[in-house]
Protein backbone atom coordinates (compact mmCIF):
# COMPACT_ATOMS: atom_id res chain seq x y z
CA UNK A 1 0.00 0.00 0.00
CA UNK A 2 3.06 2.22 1.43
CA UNK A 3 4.14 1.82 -3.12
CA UNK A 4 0.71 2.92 -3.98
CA UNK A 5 0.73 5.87 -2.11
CA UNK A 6 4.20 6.91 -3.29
CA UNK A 7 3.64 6.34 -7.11
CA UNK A 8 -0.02 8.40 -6.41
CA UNK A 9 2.24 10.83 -5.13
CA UNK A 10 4.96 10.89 -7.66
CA UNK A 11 2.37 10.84 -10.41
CA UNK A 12 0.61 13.96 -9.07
CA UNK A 13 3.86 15.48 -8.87
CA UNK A 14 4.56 14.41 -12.34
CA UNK A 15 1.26 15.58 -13.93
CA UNK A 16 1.74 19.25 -13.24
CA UNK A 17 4.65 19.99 -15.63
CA UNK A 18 6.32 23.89 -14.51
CA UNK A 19 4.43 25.70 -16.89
CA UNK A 20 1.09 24.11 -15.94
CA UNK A 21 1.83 24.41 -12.20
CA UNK A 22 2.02 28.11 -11.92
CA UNK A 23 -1.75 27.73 -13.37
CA UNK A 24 -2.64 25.44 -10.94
CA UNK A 25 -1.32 26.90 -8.24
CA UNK A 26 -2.68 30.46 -8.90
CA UNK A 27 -6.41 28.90 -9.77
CA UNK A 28 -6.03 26.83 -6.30
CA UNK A 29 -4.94 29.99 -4.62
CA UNK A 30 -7.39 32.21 -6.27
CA UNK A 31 -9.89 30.08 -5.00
CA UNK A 32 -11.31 28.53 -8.69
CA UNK A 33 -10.82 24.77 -8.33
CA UNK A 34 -10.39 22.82 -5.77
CA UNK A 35 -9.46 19.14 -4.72
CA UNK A 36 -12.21 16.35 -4.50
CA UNK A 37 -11.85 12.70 -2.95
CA UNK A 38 -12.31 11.20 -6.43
CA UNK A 39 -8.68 12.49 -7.24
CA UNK A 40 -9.83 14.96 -9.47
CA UNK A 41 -9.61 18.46 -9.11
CA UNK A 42 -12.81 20.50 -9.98
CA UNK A 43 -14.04 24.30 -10.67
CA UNK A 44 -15.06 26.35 -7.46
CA UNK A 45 -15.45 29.16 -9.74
CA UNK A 46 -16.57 28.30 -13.18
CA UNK A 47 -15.17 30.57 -15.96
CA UNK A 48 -13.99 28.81 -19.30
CA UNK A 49 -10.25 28.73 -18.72
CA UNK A 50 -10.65 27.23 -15.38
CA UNK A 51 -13.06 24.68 -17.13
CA UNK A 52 -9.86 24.14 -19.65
CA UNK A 53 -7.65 24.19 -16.84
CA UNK A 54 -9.69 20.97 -15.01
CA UNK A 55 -10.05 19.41 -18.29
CA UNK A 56 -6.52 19.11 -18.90
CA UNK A 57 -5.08 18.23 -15.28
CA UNK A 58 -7.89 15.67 -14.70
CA UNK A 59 -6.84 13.98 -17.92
CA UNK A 60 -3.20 13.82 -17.22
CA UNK A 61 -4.08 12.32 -13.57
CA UNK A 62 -6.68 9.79 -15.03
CA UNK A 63 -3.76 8.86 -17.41
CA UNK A 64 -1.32 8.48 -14.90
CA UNK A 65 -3.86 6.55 -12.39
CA UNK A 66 -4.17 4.35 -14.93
CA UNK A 67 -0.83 3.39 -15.24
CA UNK A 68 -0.50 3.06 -11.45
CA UNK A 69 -3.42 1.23 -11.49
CA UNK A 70 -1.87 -1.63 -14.31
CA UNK A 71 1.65 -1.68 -12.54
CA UNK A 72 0.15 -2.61 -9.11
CA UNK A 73 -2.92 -4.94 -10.02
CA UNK A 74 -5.26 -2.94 -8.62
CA UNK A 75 -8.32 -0.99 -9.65
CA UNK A 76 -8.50 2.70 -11.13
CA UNK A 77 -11.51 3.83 -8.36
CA UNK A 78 -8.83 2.58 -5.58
CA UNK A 79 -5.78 4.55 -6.98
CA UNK A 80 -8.35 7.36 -7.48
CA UNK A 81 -9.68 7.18 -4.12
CA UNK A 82 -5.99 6.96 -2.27
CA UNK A 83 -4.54 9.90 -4.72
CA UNK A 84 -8.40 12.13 -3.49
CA UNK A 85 -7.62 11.15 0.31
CA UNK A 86 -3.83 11.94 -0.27
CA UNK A 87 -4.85 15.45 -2.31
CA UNK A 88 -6.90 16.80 0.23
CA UNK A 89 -4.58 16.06 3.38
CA UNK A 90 -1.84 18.26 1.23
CA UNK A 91 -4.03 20.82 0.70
CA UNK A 92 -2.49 24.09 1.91
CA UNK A 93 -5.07 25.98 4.38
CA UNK A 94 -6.89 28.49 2.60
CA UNK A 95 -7.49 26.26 -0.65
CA UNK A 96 -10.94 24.61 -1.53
CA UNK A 97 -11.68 20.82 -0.81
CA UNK A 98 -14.79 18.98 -1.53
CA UNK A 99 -16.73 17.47 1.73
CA UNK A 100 -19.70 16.34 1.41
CA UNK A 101 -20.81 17.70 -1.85
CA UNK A 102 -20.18 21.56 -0.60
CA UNK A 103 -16.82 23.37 -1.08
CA UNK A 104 -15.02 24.02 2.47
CA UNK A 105 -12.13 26.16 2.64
CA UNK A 106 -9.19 24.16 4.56
């Protein structure tokens, strides 16, 4: 489980190439999207280049969950589930996580 978590980890980190991160980071901080225990991040805000922005990272996790998903013989709702659970723990206070189907500021 301990390799699960690190690969979910490593993955996320992976996912988020520089140029992409500064986007992230700034929509996260701006309040726009926000982390969800599916894995997946998702629009506090909506606007169409924070749609775009989901779109894109979601993608590149779901690809990369995959893979992690294949390498360790398990299923894609339990790598998505552990990466969600592992997502919102990291989430810096002042950021938006899902709970309960309402957006909570950490």
């Amino acid at each position: 489980m301990k390799q699960i978590v690190s690969l979910v980890f490593l993955s996320l980190m992976l996912v988020c190439n520089p140029a992409m991160a500064l986007d992230l980071q700034g929509a996260k901080a701006q309040g726009l999207v926000g982390e969800t225990a599916t894995g997946y991040l998702a629009p506090v805000k909506t606007g169409a280049d924070t749609q775009q922005l989901v779109k894109t990272i979601n993608a590149k996790r779901k690809a990369h969950y995959q893979q992690i998903s294949k390498r360790n013989n398990t299923s894609l709702a339990a790598v998505e589930k552990l990466a969600g659970e592992k997502a919102m723990k990291k989430t810096p206070g002042g950021q938006y996580i899902l709970v309960g189907g309402a957006w909570q500021k950490k």
